[in-house]
Protein backbone atom coordinates (compact mmCIF):
# COMPACT_ATOMS: atom_id res chain seq x y z
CA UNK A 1 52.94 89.89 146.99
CA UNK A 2 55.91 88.72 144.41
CA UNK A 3 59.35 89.91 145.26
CA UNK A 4 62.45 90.08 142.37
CA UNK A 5 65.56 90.90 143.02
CA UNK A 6 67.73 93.12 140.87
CA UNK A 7 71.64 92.68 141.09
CA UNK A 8 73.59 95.56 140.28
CA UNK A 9 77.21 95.38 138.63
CA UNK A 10 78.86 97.20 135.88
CA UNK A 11 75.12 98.74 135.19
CA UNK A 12 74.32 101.66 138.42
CA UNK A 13 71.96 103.36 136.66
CA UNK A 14 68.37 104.02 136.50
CA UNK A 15 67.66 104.81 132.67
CA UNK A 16 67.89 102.64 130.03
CA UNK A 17 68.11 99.61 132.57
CA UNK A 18 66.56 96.07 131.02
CA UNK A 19 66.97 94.07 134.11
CA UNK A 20 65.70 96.38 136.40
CA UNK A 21 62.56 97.41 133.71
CA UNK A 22 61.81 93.34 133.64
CA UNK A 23 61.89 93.19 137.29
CA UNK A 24 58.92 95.34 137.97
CA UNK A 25 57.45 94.29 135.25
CA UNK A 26 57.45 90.40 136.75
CA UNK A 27 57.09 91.64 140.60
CA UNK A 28 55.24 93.56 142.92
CA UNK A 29 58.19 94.27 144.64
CA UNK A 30 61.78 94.63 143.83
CA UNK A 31 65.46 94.39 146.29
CA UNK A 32 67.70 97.10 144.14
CA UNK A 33 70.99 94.87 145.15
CA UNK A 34 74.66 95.45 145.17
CA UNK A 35 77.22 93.00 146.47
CA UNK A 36 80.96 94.33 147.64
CA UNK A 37 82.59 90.86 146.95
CA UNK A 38 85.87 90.21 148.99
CA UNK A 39 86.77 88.38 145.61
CA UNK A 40 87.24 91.86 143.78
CA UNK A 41 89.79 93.24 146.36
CA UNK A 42 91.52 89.98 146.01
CA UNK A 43 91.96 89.94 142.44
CA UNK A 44 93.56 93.65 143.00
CA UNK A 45 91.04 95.24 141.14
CA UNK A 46 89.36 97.62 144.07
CA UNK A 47 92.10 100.69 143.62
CA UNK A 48 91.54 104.03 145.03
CA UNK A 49 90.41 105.54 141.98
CA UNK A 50 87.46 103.51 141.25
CA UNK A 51 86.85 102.61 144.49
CA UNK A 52 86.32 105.97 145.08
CA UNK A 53 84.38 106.27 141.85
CA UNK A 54 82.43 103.50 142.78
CA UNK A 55 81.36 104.81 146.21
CA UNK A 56 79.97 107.95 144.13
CA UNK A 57 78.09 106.18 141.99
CA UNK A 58 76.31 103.58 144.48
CA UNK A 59 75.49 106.99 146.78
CA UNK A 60 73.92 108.55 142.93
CA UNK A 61 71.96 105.19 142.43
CA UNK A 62 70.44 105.09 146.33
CA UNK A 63 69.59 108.73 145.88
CA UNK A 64 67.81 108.46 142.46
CA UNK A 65 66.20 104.69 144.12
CA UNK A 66 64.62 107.13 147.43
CA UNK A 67 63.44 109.70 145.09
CA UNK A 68 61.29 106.71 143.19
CA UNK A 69 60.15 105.51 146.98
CA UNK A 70 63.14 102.31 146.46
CA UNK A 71 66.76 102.25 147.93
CA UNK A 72 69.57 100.36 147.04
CA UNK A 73 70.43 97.75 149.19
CA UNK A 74 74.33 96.84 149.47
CA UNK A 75 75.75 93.80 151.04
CA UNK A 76 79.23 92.74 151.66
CA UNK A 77 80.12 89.14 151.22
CA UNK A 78 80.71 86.37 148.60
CA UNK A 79 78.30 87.59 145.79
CA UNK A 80 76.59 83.87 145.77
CA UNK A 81 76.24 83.30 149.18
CA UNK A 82 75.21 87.06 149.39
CA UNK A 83 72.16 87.18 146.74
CA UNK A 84 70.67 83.90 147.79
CA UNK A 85 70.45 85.42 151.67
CA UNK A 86 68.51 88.35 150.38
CA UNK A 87 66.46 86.22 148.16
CA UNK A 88 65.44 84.18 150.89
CA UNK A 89 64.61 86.99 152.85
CA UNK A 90 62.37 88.87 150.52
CA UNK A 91 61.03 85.50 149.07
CA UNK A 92 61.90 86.37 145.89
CA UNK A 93 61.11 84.21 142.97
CA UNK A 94 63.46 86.01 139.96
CA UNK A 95 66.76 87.47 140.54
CA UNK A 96 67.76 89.77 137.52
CA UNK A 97 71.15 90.78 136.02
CA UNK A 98 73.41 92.08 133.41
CA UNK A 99 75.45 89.37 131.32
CA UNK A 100 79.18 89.68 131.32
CA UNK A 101 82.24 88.62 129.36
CA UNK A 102 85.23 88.14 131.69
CA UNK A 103 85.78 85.05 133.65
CA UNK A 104 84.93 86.45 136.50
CA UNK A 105 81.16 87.32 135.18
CA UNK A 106 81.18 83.62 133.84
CA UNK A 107 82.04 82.08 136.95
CA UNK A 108 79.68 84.62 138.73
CA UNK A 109 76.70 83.52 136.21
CA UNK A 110 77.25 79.81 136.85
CA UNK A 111 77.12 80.09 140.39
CA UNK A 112 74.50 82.09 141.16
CA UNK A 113 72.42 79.89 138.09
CA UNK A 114 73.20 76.79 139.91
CA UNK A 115 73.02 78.47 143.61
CA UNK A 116 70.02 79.78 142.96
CA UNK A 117 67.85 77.18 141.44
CA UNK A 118 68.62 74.92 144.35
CA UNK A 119 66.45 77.54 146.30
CA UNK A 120 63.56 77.22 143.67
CA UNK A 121 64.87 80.70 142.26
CA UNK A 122 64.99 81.93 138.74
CA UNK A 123 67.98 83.52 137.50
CA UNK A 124 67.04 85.98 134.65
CA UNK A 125 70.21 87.60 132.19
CA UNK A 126 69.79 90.08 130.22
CA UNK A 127 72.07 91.12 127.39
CA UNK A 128 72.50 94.61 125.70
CA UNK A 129 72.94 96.21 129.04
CA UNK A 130 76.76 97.31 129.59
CA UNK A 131 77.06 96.92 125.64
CA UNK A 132 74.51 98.37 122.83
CA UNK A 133 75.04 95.03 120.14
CA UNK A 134 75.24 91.84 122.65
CA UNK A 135 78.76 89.85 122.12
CA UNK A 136 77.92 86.80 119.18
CA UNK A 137 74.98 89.21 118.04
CA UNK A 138 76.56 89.63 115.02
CA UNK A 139 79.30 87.10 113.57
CA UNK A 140 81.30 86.49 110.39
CA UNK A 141 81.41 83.48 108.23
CA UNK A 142 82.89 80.43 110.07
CA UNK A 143 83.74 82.37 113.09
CA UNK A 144 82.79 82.87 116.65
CA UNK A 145 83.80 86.63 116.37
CA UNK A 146 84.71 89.68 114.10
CA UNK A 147 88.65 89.32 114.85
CA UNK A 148 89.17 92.77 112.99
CA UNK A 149 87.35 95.81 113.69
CA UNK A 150 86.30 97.56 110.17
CA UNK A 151 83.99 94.99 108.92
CA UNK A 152 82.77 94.25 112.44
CA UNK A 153 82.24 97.96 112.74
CA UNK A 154 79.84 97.55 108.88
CA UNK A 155 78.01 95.05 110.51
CA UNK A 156 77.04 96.23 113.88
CA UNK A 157 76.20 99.38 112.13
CA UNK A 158 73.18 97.71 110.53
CA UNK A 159 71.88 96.00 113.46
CA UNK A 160 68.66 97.27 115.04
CA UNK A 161 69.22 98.40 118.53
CA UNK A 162 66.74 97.40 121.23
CA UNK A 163 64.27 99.86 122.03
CA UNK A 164 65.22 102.78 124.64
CA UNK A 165 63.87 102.42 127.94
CA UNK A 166 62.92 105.03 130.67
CA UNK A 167 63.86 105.30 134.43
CA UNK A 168 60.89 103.73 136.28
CA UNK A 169 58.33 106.37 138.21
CA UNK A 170 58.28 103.85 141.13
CA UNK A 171 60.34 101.58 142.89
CA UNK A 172 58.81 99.67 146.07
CA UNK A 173 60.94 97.41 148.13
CA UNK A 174 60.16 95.24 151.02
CA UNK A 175 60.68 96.43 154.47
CA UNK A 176 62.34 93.31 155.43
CA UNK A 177 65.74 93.48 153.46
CA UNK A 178 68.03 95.65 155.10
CA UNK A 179 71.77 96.57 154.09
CA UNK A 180 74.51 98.12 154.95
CA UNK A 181 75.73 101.93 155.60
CA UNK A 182 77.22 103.29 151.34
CA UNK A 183 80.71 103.66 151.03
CA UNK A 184 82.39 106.87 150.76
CA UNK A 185 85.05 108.33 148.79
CA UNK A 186 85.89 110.39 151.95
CA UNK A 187 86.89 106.89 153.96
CA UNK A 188 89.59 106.15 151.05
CA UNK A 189 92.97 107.74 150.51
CA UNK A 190 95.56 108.05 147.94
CA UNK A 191 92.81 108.92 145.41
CA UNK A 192 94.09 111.37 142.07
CA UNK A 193 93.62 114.41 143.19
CA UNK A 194 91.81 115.51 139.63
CA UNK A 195 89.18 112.40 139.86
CA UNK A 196 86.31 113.36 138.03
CA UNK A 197 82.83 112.87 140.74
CA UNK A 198 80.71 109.20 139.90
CA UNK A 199 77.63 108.73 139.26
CA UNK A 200 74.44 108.60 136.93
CA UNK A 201 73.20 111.98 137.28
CA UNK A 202 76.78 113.61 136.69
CA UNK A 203 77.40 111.18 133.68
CA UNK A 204 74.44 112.31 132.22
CA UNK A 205 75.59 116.07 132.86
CA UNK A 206 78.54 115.23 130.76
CA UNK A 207 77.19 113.71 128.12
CA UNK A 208 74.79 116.88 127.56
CA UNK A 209 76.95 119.55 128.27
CA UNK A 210 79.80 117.79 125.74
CA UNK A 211 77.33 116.77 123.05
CA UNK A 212 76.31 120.89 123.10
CA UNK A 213 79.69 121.55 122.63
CA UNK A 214 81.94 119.16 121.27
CA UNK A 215 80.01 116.34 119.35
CA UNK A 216 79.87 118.25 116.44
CA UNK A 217 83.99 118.75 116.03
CA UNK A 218 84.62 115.30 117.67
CA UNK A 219 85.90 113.84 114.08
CA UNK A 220 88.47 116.51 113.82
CA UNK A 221 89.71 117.22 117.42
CA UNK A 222 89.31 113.68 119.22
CA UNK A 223 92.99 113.77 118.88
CA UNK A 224 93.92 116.98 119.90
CA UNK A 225 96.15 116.19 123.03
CA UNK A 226 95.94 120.34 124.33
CA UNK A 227 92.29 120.58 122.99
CA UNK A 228 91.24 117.85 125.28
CA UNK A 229 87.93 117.86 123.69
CA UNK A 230 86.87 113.65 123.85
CA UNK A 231 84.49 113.06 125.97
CA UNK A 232 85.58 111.99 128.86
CA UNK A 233 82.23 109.59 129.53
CA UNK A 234 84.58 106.05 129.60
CA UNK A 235 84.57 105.83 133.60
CA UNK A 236 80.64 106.15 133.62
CA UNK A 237 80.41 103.65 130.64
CA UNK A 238 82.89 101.64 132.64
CA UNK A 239 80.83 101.20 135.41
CA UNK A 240 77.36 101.49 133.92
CA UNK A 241 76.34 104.81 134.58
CA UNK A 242 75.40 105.49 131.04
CA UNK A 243 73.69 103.58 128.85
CA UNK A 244 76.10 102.88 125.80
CA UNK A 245 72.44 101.96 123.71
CA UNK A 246 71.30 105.11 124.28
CA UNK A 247 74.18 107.19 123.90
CA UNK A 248 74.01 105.48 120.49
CA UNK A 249 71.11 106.58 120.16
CA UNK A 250 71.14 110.15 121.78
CA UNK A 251 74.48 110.60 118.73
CA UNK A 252 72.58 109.48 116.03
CA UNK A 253 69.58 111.66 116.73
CA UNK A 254 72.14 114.54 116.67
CA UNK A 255 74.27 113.29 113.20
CA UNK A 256 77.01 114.73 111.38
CA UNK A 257 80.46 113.60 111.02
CA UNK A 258 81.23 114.47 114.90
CA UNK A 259 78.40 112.22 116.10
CA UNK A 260 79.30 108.80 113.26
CA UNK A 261 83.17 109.49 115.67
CA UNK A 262 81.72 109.53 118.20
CA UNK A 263 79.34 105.98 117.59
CA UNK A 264 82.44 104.44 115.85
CA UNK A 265 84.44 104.78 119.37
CA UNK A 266 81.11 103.31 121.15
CA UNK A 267 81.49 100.71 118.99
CA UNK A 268 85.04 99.77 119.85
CA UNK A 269 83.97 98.97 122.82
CA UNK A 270 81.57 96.16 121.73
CA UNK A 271 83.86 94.88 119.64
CA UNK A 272 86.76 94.18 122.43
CA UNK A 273 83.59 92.74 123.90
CA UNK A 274 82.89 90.25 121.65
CA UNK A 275 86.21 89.29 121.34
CA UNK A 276 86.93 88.80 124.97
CA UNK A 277 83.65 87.31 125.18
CA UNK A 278 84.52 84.47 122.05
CA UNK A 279 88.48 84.57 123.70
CA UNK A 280 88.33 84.90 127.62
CA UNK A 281 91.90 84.32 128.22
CA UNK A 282 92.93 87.19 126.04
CA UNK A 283 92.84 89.47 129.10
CA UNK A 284 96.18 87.73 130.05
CA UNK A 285 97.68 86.12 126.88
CA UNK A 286 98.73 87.04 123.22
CA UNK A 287 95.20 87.72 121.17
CA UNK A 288 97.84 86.75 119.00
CA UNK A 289 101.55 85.35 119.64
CA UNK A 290 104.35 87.01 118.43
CA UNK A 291 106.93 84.61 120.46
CA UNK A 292 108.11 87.97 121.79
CA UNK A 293 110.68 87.81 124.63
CA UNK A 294 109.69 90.47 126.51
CA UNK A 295 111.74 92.14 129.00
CA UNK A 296 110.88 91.76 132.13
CA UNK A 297 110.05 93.74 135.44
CA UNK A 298 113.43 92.99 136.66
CA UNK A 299 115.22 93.06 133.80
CA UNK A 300 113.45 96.74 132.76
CA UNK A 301 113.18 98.14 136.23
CA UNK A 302 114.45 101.38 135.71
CA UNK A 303 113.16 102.16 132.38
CA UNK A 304 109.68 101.02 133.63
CA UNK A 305 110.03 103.04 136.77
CA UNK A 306 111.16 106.29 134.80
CA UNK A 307 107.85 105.44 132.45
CA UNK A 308 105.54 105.33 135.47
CA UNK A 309 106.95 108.43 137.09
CA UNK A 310 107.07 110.15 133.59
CA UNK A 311 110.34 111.14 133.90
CA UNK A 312 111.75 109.32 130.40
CA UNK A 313 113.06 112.63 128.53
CA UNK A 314 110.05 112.28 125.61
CA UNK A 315 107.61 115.20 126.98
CA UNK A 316 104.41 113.96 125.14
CA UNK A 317 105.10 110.26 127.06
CA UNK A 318 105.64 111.86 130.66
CA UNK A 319 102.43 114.43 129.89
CA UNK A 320 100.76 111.57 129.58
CA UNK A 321 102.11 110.02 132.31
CA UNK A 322 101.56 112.46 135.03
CA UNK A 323 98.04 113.28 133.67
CA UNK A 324 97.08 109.62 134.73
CA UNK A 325 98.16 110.30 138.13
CA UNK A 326 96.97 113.11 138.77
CA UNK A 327 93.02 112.38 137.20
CA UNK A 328 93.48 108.56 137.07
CA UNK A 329 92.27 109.13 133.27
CA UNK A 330 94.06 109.79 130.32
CA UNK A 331 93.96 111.46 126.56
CA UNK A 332 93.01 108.22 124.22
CA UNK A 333 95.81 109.48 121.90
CA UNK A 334 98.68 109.38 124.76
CA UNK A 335 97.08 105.95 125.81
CA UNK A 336 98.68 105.36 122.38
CA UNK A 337 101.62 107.08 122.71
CA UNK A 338 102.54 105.61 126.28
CA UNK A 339 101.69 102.52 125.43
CA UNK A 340 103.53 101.87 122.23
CA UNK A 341 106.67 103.42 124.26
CA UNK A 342 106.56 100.87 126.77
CA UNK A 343 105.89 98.02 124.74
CA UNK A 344 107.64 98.75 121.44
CA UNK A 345 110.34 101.14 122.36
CA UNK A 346 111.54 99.98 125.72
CA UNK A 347 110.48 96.37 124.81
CA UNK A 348 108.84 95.68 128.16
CA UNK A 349 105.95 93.04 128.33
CA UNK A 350 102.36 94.71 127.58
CA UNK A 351 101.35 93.56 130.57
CA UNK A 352 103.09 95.30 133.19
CA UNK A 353 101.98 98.02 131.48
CA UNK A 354 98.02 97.10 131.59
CA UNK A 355 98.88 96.56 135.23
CA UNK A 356 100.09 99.83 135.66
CA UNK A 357 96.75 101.59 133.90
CA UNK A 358 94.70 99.21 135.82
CA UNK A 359 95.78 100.54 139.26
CA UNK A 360 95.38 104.35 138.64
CA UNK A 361 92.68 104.37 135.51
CA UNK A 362 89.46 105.17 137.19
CA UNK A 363 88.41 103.62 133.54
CA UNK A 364 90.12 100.33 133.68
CA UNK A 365 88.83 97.79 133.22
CA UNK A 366 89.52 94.06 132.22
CA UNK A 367 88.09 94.43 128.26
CA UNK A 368 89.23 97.21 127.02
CA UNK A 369 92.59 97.87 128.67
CA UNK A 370 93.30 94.62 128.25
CA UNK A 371 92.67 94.32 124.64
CA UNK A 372 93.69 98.23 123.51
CA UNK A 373 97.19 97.55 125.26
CA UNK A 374 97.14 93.85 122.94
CA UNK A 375 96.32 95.90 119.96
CA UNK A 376 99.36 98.71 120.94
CA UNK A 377 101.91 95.96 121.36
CA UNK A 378 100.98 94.29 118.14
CA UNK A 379 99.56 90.99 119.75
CA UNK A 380 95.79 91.65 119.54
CA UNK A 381 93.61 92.55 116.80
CA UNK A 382 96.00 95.98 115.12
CA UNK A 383 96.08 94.96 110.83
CA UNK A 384 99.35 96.66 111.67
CA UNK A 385 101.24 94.50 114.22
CA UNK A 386 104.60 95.76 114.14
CA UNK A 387 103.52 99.78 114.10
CA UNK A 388 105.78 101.66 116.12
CA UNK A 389 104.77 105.28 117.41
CA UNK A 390 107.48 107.53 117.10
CA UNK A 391 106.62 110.04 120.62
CA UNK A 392 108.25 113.30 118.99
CA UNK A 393 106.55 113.34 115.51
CA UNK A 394 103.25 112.47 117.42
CA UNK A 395 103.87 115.33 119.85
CA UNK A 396 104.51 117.51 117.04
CA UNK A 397 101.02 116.47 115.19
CA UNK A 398 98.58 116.45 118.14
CA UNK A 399 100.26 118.92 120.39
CA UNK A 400 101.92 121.26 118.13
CA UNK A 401 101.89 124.30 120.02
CA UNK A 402 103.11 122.08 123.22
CA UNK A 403 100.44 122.97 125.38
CA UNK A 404 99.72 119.81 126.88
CA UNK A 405 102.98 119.43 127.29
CA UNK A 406 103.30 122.56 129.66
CA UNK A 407 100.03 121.76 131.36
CA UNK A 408 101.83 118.72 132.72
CA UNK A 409 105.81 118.93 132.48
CA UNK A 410 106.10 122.57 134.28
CA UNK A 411 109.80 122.04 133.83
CA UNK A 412 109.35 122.56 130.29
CA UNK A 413 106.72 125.64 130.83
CA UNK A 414 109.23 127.89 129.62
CA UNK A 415 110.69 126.45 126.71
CA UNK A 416 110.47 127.72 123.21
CA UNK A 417 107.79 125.71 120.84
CA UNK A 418 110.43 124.77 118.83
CA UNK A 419 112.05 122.25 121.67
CA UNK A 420 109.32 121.85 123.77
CA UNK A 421 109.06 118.24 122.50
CA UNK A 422 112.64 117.72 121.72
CA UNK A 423 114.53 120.14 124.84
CA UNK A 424 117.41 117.70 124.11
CA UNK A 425 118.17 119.98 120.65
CA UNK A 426 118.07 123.49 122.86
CA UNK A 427 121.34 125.27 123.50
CA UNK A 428 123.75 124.25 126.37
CA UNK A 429 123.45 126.69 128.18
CA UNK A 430 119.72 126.81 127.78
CA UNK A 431 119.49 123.21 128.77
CA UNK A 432 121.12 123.55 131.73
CA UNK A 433 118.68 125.66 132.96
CA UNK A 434 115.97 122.99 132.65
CA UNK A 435 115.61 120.38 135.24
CA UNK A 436 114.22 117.59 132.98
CA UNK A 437 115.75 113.94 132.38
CA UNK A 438 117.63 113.27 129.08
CA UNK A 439 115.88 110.96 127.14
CA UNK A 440 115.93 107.18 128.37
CA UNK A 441 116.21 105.45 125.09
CA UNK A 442 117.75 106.52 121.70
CA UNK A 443 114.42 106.14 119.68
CA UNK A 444 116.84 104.46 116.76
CA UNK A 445 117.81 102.08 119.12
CA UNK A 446 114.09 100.95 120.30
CA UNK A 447 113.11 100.74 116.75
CA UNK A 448 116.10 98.27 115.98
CA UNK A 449 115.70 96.37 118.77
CA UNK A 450 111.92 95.99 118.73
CA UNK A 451 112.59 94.72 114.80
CA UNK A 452 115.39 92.18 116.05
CA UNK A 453 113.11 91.07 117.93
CA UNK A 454 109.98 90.28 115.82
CA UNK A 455 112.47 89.33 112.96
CA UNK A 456 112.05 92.59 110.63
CA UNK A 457 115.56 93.66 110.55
């Protein structure tokens, strides 16, 4: 009787699974495995939000496992020291996994390669699994990777994606591996109250239900902030619940300008990939220097406490704002806007800012928050470094009625559409009657001193 073992990451899901499809394909049996590595928590990267996410989708992936005759087995532990117990407990002779692109997946690759063979164990990786073109798939001349997005995007476009494949009928694993009890959302707290549930099976609910919907306007409404009609699928393909292949594929199968969006956003996310992949230490420094002299937390501290609260007098910014705490997800065009207001406008370091997402976006994740907030502050891959949004003309254009403004900012429920995003410009006595900060920063003045500082004045 062969046994492989499967390890789990950024990839709980049964369809369209390549490790987990080799596995049984190699074995008689097969150890469905997921490690809760201390290493995670200590990096800071275990919040509420997708802890809680998490938890959802591990309980999905066990149920869907014990409806096949499997279950998912979850240890707790250092992720080498971990897998190599369980392989020496089933006897395995393969583990298989998804490849990675952050240090962290590096280092976790090397040591389980190295851990592993010591024990006469094979460790199999396999790519295309948490992106639909593998990182260095596709290249340009004299480079390691596409550095800029629209010819990457032509080329990827014409690759030939790997075949499709199903959820398995069957999954048997050995009696002797035992785990430990799932986590729960319901044994965390300080969770967004709006935090969508986890999971395969209501990823894939999404994805159909928006597709009947939506895909077809997606080209002309991805941007509408009150419309709110994106698809909100980035925290399952964040944590592997869909298959970004197949949703490729599922698009494409469907066509029209609303599905090519669609792909084109899919494929912004294997192009920070590849990029991260070719440039680890982009995650924490300049993609690109600008010998920027950011300003700091303390030297900022009240600015970038009135920007996390959203209390900074520009209504689109502290929408946005708010909507991340309350769903621990937010708009892709107020990513933009909040974003380029932090880093531009007030000047503070894109980092703190990254931080910020990464402890409340149920999304976040090292890629691409990392490398959208580098593109935002002009140090990554943006053509455009030294764009600056302006927050009231954007408000105007992709919330022109104010409505998402309302939805979050019920101070400003009440006021007229022609100040909802500029309540500065109402009457006195109108204003008075509005409990809502005056803005932080003179937009002028961020614009002057963000040029100053990159030498454009």
């Amino acid at each position: 009787m062969t046994v492989a073992v499967v390890l789990f990451t950024s990839d709980l899901r049964l369809h369209d699974h390549p490790p987990l499809r080799a596995a049984l394909a190699s074995a008689d049996e097969v150890v469905p495995l997921f490690v809760r590595d201390p290493g995670v928590h200590a990096a800071g990267f275990d919040v509420p939000n997708r802890s809680a996410f998490l938890a959802d989708c591990l309980t999905d992936l066990d149920a869907s496992l014990r409806g096949r005759g499997g279950r998912l087995v979850v240890r707790k532990g250092p992720v080498l020291q971990e897998v190599c117990t369980v392989a020496t407990e089933c006897e395995a002779t393969e583990v298989h996994m998804a490849a990675g692109v952050t240090d962290y997946a590096h280092r976790r690759e090397e040591q389980l390669r190295d851990g592993l063979r010591a024990q006469g164990v094979a460790l199999r990786v396999h790519d295309t699994v948490v992106t639909a073109v593998a990182p260095g798939a596709v290249t340009p001349a004299g480079s390691d990777h596409f550095a800029v997005f629209t010819p990457y995007f032509r080329k990827w476009s014409q690759e030939r994606l790997r075949e499709v494949c199903a959820a398995p009928r069957a999954v048997h694993v050995p009696d002797a591996v035992q785990g430990e009890p799932l986590p729960s959302r319901d044994e965390l707290s300080d969770i967004s109250p709006g935090l969508p549930d986890g999971g395969e099976a209501a990823g894939r609910d999404r994805f159909s239900r928006w597709a009947r919907s939506d895909l077809s306007e997606y080209a002309d409404r991805h941007d509408d902030l009150a419309g709110d009609a994106t698809s909100r699928l980035s925290p399952y393909l964040h944590f592997g619940a869909l298959s970004p292949a197949e949703l490729v594929q599922r698009a494409r199968e469907r066509g029209g300008a609303g599905a090519d969006a669609f792909v084109r956003q899919l494929c912004w996310r294997d192009f920070h990939h590849q990029v991260l992949a070719a440039r680890p230490d982009a995650s924490r420094r300049d993609y690109r220097t600008r010998n920027d002299k950011w300003r700091t937390e303390k030297e900022a501290a009240k600015d970038i406490a009135a920007w996390r609260d959203g209390r900074t007098g520009y209504p689109v910014v502290d929408a946005a704002m708010r909507q991340l705490r309350h769903e621990g997800w937010m708009h892709n065009r107020a990513r933009l806007l909040v974003a380029s207001f932090l880093a531009k406008t007030l000047y503070v370091d894109w980092r703190i800012g990254a931080r910020h997402f990464l402890d409340l976006l149920v999304d976040g994740d090292v890629v691409n928050n990392q490398l959208n907030w580098q593109w935002v502050a002009g140090t990554g891959t943006d053509t455009r470094p030294h764009r600056v949004l302006n927050p009231v003309v954007q408000g105007k254009r992709f919330d022109a009625q104010g409505e998402y403004v309302r939805r979050w900012v019920p101070e400003l429920r009440d006021v007229a559409v022609a100040h909802v995003h500029e309540p500065w410009r109402m009457p006195e006595h109108e204003r008075s009657q509005v409990d809502y900060p005056q803005p932080l920063i003179d937009l002028g003045d961020g614009l002057a001193r963000f040029k100053r500082a990159r030498g454009r004045d």
